[in-house]
N, C-alpha and C. Protein backbone atom coordinates (compact mmCIF):
# COMPACT_ATOMS: atom_id res chain seq x y z
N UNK A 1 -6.96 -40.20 -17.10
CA UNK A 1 -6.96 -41.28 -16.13
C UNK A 1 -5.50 -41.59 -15.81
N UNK A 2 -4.81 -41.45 -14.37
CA UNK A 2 -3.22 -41.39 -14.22
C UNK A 2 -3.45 -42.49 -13.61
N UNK A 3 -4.26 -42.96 -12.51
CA UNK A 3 -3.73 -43.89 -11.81
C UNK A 3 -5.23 -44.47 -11.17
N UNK A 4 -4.98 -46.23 -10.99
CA UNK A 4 -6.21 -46.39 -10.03
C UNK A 4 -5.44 -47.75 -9.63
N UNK A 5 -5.60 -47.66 -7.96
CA UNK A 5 -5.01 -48.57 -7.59
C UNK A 5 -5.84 -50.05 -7.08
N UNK A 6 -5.22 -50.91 -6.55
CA UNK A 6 -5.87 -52.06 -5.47
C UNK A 6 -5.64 -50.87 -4.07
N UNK A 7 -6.57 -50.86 -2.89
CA UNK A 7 -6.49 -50.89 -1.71
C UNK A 7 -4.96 -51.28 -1.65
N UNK A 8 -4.11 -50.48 -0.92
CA UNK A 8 -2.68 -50.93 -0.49
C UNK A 8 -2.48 -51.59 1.34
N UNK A 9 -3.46 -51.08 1.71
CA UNK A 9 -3.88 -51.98 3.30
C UNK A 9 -2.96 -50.87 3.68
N UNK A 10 -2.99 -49.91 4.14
CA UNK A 10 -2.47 -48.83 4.58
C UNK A 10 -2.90 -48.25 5.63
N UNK A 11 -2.13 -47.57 6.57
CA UNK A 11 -3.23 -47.45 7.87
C UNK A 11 -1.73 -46.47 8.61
N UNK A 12 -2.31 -45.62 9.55
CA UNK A 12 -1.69 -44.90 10.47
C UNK A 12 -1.83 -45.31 11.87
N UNK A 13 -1.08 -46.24 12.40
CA UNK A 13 -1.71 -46.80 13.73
C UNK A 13 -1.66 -45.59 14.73
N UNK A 14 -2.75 -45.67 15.56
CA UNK A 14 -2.75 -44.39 16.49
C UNK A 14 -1.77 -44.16 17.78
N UNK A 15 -1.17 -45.07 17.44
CA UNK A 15 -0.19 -45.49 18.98
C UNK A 15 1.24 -44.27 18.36
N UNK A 16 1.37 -44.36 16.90
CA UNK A 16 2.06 -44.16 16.25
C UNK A 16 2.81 -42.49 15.78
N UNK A 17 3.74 -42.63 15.58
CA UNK A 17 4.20 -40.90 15.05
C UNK A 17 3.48 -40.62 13.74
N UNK A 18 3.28 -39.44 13.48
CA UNK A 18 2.86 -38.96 12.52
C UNK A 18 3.68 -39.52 11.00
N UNK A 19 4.42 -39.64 11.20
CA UNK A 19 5.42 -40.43 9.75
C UNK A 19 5.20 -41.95 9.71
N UNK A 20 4.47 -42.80 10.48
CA UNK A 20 4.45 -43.91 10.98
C UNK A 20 3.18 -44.95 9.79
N UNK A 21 3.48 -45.15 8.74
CA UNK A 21 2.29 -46.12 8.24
C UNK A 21 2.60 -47.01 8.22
N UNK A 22 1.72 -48.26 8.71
CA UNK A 22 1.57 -49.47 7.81
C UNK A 22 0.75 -49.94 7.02
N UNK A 23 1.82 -50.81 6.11
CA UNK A 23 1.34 -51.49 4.28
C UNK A 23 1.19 -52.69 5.15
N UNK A 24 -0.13 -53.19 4.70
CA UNK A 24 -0.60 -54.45 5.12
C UNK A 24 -0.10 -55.82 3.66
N UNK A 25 -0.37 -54.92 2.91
CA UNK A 25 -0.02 -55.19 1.79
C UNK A 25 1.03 -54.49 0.53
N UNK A 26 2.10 -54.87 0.32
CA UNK A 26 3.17 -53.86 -0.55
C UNK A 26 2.35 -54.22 -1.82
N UNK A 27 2.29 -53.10 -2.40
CA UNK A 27 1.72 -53.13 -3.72
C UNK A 27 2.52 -51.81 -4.57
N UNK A 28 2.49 -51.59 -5.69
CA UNK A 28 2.87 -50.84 -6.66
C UNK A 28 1.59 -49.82 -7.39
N UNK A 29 2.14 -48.47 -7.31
CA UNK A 29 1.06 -48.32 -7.65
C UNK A 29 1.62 -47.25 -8.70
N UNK A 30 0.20 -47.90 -9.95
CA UNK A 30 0.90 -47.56 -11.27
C UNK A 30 0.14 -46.00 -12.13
N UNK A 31 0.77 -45.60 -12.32
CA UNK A 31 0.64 -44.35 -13.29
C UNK A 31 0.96 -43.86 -14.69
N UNK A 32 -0.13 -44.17 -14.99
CA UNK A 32 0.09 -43.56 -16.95
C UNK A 32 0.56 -42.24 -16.92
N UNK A 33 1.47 -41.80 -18.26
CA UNK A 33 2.31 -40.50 -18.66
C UNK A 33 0.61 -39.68 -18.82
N UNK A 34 1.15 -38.38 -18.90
CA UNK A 34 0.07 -37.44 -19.06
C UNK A 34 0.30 -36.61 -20.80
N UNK A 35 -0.30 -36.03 -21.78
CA UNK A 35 0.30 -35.15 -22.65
C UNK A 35 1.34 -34.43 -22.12
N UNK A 36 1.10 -33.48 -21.08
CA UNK A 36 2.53 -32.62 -20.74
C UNK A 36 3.62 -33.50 -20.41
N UNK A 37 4.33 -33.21 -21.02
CA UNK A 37 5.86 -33.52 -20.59
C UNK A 37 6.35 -32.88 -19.02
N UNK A 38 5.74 -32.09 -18.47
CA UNK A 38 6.55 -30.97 -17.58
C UNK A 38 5.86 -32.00 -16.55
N UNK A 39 4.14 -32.49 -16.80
CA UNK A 39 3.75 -33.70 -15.75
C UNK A 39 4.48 -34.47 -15.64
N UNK A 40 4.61 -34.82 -16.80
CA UNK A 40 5.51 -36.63 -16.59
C UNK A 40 7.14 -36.11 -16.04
N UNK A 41 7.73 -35.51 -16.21
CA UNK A 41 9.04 -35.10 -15.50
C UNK A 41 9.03 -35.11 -14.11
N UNK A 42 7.95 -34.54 -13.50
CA UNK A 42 7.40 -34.69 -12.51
C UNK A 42 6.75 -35.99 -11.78
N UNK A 43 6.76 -36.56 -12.31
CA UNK A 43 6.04 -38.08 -12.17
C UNK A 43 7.05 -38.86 -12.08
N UNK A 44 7.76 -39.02 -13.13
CA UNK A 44 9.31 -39.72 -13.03
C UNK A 44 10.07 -39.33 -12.19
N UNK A 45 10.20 -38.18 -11.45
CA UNK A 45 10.84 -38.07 -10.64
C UNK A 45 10.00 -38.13 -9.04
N UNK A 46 8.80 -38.01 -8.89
CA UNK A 46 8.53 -38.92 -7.98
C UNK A 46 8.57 -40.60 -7.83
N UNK A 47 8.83 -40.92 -8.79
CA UNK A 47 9.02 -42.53 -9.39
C UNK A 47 10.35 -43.16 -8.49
N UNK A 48 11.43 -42.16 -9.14
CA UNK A 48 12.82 -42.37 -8.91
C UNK A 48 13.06 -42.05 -7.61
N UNK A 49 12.65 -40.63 -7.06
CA UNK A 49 12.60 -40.54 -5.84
C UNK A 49 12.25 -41.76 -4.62
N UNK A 50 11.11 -41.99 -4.72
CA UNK A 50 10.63 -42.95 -3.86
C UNK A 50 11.16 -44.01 -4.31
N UNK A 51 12.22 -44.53 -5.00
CA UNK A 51 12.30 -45.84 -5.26
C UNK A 51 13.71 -45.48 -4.57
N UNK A 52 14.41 -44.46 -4.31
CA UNK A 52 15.55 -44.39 -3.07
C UNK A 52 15.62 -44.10 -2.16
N UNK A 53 14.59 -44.45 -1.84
CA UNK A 53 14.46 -44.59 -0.28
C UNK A 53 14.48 -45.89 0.48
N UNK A 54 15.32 -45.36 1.79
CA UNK A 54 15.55 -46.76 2.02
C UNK A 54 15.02 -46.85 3.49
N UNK A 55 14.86 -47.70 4.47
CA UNK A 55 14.46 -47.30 5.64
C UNK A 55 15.62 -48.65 6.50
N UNK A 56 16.11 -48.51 6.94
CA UNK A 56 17.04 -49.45 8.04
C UNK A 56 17.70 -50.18 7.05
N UNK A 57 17.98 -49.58 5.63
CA UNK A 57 18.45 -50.30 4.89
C UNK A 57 17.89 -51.15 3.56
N UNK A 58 16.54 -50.91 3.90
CA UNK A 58 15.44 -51.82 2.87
C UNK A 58 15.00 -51.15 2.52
N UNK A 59 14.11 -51.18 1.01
CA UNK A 59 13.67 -50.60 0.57
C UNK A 59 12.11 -50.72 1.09
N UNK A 60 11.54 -49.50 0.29
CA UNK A 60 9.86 -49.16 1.28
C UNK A 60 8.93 -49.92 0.80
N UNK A 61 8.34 -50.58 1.03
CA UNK A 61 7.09 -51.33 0.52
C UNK A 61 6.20 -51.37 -0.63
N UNK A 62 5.93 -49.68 -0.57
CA UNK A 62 4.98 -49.21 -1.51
C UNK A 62 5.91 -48.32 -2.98
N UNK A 63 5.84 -48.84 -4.06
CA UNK A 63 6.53 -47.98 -4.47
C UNK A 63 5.35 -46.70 -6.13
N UNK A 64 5.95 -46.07 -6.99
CA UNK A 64 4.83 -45.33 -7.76
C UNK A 64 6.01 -45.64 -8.99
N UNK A 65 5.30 -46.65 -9.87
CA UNK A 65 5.90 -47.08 -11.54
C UNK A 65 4.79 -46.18 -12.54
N UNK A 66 5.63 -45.88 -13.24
CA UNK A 66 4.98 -44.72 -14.56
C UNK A 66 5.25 -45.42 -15.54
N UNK A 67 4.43 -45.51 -16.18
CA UNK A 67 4.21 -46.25 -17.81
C UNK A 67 3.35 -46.04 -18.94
N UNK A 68 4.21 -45.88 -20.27
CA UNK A 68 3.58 -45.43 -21.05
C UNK A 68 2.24 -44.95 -21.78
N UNK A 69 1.85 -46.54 -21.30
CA UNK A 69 0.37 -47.11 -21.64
C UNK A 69 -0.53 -46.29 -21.00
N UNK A 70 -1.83 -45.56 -21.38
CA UNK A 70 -2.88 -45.09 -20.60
C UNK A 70 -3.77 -46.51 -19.83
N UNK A 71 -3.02 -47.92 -20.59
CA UNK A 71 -4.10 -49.13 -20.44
C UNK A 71 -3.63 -49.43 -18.53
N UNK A 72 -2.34 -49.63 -18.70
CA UNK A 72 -1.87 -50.26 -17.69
C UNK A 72 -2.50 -49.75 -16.13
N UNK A 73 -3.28 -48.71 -15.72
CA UNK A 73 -3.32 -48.46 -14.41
C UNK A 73 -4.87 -49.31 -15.11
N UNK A 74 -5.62 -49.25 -15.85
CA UNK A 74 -6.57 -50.38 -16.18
C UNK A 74 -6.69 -51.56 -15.45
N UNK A 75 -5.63 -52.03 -15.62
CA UNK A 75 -5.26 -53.52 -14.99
C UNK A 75 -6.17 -53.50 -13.52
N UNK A 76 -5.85 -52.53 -12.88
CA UNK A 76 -6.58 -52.34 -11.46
C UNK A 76 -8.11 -52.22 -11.27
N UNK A 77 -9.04 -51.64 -12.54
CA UNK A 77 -10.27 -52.31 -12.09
C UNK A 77 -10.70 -53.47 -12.40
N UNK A 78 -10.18 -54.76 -12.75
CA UNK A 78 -10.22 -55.94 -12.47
C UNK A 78 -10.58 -55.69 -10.55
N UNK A 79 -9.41 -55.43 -10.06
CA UNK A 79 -8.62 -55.70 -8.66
C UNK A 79 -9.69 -55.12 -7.98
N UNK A 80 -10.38 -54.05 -7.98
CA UNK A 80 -11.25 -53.20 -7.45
C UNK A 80 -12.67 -53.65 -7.56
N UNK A 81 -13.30 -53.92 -9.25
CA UNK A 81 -14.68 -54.34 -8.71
C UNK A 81 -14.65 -55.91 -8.27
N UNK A 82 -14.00 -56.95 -8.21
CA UNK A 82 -13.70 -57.91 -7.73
C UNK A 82 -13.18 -58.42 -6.50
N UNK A 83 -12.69 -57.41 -5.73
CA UNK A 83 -12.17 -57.58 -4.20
C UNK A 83 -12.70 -56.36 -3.28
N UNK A 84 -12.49 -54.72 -3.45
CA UNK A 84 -12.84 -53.65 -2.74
C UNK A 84 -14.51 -53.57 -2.73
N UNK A 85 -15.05 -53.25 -3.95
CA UNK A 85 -15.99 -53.16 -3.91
C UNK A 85 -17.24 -54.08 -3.30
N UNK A 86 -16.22 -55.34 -3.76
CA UNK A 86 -17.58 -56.20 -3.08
C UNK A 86 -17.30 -56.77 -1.44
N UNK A 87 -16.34 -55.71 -1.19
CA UNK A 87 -16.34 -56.34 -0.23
C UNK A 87 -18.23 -55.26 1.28
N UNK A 88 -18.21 -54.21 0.51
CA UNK A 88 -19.34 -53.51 0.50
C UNK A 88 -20.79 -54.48 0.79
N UNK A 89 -21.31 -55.07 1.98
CA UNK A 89 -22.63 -55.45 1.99
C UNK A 89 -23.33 -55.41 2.46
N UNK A 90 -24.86 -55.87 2.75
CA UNK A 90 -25.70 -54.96 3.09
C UNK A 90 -25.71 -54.77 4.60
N UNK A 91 -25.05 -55.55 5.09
CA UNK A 91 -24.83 -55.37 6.95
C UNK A 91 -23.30 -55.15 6.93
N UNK A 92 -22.30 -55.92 7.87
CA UNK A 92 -21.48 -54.86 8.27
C UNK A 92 -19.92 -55.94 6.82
N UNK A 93 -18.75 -54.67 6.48
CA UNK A 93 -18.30 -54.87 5.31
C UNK A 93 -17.50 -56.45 5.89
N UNK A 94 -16.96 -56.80 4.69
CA UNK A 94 -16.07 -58.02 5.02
C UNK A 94 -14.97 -57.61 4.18
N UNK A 95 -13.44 -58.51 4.39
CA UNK A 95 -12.90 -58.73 4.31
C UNK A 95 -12.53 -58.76 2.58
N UNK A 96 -11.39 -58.11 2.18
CA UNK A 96 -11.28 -58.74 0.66
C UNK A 96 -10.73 -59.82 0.10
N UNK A 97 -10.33 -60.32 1.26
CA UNK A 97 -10.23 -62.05 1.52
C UNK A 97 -11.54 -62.91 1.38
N UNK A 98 -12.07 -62.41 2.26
CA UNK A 98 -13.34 -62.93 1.96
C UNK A 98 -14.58 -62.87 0.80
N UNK A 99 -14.22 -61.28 0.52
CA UNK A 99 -14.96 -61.23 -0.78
C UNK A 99 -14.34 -61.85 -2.03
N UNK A 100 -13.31 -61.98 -2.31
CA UNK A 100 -12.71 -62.48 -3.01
C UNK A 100 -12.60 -64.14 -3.30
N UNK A 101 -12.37 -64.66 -1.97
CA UNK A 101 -12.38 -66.34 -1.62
C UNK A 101 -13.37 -66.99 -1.47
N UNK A 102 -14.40 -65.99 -1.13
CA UNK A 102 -15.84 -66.53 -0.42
C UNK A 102 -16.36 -67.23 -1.72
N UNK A 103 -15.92 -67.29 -2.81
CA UNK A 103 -16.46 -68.00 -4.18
C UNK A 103 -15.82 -67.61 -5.36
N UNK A 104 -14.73 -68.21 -5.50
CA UNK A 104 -13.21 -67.65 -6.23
C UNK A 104 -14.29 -67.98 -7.47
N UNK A 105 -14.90 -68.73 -8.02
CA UNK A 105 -15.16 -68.85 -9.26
C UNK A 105 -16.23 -67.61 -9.64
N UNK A 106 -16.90 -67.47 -9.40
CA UNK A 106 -17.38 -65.65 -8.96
C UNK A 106 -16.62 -64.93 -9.29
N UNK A 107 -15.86 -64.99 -8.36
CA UNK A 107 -14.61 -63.55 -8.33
C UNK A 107 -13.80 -63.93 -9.78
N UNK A 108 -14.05 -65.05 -10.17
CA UNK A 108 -12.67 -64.85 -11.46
C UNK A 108 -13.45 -64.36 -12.64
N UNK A 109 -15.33 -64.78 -12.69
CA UNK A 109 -15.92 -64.52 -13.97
C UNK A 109 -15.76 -63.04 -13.73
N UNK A 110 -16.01 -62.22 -12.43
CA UNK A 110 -15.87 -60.86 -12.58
C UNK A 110 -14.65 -60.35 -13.28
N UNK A 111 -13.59 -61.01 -12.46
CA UNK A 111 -12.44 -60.42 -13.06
C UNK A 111 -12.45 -60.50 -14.89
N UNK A 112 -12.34 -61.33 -14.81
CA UNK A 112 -12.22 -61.71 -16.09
C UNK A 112 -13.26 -60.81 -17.17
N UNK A 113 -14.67 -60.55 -16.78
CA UNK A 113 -15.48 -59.42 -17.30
C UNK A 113 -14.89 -58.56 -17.17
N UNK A 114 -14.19 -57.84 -16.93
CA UNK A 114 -13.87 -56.37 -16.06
C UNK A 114 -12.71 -56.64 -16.95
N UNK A 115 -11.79 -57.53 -17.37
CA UNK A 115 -10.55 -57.36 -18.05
C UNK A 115 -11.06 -57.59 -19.44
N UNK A 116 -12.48 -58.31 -19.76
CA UNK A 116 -12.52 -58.15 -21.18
C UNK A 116 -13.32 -56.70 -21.46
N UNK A 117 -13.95 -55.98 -20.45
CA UNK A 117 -14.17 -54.51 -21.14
C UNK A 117 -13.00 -53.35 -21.25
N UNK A 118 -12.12 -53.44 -20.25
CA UNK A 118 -10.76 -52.85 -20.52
C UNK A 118 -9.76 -52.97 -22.05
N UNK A 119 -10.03 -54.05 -22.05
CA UNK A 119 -9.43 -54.95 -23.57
C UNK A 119 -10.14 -53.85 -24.99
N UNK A 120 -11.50 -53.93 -24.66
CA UNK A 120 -12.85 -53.58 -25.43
C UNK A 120 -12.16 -52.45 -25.71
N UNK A 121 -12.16 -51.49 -24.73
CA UNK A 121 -11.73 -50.15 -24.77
C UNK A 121 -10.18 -50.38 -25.18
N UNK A 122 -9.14 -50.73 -25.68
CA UNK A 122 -8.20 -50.86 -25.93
C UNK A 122 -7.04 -51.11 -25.22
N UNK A 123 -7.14 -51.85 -24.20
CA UNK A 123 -6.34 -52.51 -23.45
C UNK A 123 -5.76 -54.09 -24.05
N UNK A 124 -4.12 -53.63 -23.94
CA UNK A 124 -3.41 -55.18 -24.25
C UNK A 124 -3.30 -56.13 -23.04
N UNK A 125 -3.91 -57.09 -23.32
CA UNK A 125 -3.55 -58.54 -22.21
C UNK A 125 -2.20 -58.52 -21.51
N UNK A 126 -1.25 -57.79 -22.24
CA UNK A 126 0.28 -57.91 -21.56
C UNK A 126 -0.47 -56.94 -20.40
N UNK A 127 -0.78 -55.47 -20.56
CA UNK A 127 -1.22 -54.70 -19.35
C UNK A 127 -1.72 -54.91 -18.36
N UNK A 128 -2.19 -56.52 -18.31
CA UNK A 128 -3.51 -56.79 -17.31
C UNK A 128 -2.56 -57.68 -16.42
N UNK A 129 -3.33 -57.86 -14.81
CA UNK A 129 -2.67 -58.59 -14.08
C UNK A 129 -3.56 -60.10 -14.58
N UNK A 130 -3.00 -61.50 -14.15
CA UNK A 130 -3.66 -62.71 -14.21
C UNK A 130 -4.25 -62.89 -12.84
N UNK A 131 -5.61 -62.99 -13.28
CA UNK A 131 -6.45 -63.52 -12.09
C UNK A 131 -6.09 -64.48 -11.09
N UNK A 132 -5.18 -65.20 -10.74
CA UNK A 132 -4.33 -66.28 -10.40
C UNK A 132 -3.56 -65.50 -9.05
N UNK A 133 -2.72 -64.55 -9.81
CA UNK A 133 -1.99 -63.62 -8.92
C UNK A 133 -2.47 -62.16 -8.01
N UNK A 134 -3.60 -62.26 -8.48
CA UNK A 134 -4.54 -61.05 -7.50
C UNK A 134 -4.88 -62.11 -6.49
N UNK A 135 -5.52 -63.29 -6.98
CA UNK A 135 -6.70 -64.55 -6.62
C UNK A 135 -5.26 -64.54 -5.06
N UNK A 136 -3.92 -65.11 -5.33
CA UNK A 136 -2.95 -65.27 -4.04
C UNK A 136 -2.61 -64.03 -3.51
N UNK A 137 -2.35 -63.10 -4.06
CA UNK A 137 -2.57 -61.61 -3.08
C UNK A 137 -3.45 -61.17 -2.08
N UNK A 138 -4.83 -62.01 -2.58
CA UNK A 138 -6.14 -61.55 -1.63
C UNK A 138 -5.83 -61.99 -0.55
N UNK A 139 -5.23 -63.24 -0.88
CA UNK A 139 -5.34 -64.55 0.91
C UNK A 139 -4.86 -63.69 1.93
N UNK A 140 -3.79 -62.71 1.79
CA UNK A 140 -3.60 -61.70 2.48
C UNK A 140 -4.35 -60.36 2.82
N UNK A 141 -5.07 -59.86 2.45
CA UNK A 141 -5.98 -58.71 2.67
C UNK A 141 -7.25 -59.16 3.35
N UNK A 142 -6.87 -59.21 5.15
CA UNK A 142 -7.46 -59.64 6.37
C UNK A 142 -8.56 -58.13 6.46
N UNK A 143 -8.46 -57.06 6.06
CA UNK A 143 -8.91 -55.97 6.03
C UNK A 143 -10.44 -55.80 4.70
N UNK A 144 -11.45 -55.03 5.11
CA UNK A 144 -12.45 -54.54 4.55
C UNK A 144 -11.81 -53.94 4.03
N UNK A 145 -11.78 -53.22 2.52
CA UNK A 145 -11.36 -51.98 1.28
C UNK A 145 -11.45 -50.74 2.00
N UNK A 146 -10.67 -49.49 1.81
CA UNK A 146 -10.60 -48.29 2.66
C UNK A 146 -12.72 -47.82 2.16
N UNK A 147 -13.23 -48.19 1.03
CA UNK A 147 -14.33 -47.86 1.00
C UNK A 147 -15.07 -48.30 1.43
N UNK A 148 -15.19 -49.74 1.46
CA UNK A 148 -16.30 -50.13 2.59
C UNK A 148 -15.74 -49.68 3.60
N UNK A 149 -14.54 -49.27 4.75
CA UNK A 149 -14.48 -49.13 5.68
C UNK A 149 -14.96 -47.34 5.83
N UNK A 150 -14.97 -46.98 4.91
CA UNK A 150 -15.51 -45.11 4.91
C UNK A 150 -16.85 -45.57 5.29
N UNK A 151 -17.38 -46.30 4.13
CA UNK A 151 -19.13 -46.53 4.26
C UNK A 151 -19.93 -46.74 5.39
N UNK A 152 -19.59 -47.90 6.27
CA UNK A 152 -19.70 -48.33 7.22
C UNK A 152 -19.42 -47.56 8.60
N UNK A 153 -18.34 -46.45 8.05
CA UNK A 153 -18.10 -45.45 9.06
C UNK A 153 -19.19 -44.39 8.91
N UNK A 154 -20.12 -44.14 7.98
CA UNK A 154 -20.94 -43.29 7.38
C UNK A 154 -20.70 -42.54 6.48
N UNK A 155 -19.66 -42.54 5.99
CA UNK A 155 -19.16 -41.63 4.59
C UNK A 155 -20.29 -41.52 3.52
N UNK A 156 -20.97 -40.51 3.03
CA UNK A 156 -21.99 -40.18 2.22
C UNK A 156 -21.22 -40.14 1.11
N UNK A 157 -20.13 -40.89 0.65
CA UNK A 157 -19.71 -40.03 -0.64
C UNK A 157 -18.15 -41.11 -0.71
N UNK A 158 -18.15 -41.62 -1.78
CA UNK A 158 -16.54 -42.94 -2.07
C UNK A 158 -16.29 -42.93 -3.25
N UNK A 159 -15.05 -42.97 -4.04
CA UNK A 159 -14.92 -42.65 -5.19
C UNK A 159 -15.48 -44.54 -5.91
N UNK A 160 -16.12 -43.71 -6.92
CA UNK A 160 -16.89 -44.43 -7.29
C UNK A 160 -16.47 -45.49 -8.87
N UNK A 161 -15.40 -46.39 -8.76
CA UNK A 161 -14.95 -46.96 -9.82
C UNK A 161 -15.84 -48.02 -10.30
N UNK A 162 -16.15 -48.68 -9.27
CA UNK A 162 -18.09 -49.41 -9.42
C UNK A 162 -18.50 -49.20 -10.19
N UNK A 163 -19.47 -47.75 -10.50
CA UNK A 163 -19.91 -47.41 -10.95
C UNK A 163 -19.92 -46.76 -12.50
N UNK A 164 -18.36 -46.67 -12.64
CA UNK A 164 -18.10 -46.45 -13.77
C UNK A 164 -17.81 -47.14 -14.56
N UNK A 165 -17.13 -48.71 -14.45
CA UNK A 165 -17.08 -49.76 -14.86
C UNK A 165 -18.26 -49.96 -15.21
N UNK A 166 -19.55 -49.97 -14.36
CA UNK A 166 -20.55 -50.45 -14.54
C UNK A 166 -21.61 -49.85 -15.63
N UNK A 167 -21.15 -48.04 -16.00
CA UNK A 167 -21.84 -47.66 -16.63
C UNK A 167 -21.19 -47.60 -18.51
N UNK A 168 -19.71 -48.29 -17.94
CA UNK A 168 -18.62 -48.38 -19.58
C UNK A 168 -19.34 -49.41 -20.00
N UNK A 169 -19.84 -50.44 -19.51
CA UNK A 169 -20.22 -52.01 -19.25
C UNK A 169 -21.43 -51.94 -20.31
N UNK A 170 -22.31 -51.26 -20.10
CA UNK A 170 -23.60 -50.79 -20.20
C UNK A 170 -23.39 -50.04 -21.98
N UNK A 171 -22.41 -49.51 -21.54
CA UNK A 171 -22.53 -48.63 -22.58
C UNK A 171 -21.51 -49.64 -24.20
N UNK A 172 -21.30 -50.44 -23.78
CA UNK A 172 -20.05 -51.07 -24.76
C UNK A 172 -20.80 -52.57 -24.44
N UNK A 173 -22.94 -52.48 -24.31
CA UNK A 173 -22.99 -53.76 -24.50
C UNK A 173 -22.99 -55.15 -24.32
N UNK A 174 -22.09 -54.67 -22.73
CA UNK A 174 -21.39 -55.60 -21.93
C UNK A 174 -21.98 -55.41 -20.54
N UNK A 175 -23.16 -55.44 -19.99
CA UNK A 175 -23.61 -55.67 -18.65
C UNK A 175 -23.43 -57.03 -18.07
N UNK A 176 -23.18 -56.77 -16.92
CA UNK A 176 -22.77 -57.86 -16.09
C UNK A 176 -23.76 -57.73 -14.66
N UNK A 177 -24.25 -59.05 -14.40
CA UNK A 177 -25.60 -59.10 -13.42
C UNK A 177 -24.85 -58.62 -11.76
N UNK A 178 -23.36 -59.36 -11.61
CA UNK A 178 -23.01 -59.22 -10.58
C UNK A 178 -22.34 -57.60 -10.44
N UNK A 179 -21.87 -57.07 -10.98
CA UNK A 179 -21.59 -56.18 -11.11
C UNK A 179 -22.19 -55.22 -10.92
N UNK A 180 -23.88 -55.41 -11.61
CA UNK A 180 -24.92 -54.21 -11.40
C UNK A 180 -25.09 -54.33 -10.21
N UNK A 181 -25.15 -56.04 -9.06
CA UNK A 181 -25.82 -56.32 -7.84
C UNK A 181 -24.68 -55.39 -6.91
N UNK A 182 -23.58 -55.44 -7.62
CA UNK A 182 -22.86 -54.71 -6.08
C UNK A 182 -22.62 -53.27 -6.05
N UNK A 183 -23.03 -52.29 -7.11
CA UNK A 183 -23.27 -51.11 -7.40
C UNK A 183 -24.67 -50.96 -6.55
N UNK A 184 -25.57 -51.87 -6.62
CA UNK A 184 -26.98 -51.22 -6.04
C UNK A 184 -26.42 -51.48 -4.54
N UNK A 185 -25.83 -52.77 -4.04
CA UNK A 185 -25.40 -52.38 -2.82
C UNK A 185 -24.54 -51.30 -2.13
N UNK A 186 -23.33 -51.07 -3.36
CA UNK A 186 -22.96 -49.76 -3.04
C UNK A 186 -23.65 -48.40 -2.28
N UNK A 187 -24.66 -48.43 -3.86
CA UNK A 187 -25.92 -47.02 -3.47
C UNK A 187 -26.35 -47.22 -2.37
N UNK A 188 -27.30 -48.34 -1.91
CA UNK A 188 -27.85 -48.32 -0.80
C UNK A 188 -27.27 -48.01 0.22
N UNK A 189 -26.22 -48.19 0.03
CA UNK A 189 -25.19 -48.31 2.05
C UNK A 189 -24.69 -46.40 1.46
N UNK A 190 -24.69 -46.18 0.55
CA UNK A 190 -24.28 -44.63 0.63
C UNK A 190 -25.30 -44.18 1.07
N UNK A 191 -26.61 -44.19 0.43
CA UNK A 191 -27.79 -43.92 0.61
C UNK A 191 -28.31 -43.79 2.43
N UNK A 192 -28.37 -45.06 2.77
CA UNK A 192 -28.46 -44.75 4.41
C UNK A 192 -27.75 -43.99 4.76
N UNK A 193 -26.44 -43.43 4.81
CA UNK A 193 -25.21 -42.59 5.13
C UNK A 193 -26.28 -41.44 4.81
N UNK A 194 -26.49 -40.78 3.82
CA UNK A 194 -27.17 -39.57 3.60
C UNK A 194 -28.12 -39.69 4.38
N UNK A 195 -28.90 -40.51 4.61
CA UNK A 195 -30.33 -39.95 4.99
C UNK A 195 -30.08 -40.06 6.58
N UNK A 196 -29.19 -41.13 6.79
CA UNK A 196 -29.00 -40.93 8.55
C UNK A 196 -28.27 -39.60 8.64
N UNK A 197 -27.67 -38.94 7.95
CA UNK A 197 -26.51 -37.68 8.05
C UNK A 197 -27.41 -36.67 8.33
């Protein structure tokens, strides 16, 4: 497991040159070392690389931090089944503003589930983000998750962190009601995708 991020709000506007993205949101996106050394050399130096780059003088928005811990890219399915995923519903997707705000006390028992099975599995609390600081990050993410926006486009097929949370959950004891509810919404909206395909 190297890396799993938040949605970075990323987008190629079509008006735009081919080199042309915008970060709706600057985020960091984090990567655990691998056994090989010859990976991680490689990793660190995409690290370092992209962190000198500069564009009109500033640095780029998005940058790639490597860290020891296999826990730390962890931290991010908090961020994921609590904002991307749910933003997934059964008519057309919303916002991870909205999924997120639409009932912060919701969104924090998830989080907070989702950071105590990470923990379970051996994750340190220093590794984890505070629900507080995702909770003010969201107010900004005016955008549906790149997966609900696949889904909704008809994508038969989204990488599925939902689901795997949901089946660690299960398996370590720890099921969570909301969690299972937005996995079956998941399926379903994949589900129509296939059968309309």
């Amino acid at each position: 497991m190297s890396l799993c991020s938040p949605d970075p709000q990323a987008f190629r506007p079509p008006e735009e040159g081919a080199n042309v993205l915008h970060v709706g949101l600057p985020t960091n996106f984090k990567a655990a070392t691998f056994e090989d050394e010859g990976a991680n050399a490689l990793l660190r130096e995409l690290e370092a690389d992209i962190d000198a780059v500069t564009l009109d003088g500033k640095d780029v928005p998005v940058k790639l931090k490597v860290f020891d811990s296999l826990f730390v890219p962890f931290a991010k399915w908090s961020m994921l089944m609590t904002g991307n995923y749910r933003c997934v519903t059964p008519a057309e997707p919303r916002s991870i503003r909205d999924a997120v705000h639409g009932d912060v006390e919701l969104s924090r028992s998830i989080y907070g589930h989702v950071d105590a099975i990470t923990r379970k599995l051996g994750a340190d609390a220093e590794d984890q983000v505070p629900f507080e600081k995702y909770a003010k990050a969201a107010e900004s993410l005016l955008k549906p998750s790149s997966a609900a926006r696949a889904i909704a486009g008809g994508a038969p097929f989204v990488e599925r962190v939902d689901l795997l949370i949901a089946l660690i959950s299960q398996q370590l004891g720890m099921p969570n009601e909301e969690i299972d509810r937005t996995v079956k919404t998941v399926d379903s909206r994949l589900n129509e995708s296939i059968v309309s395909g």
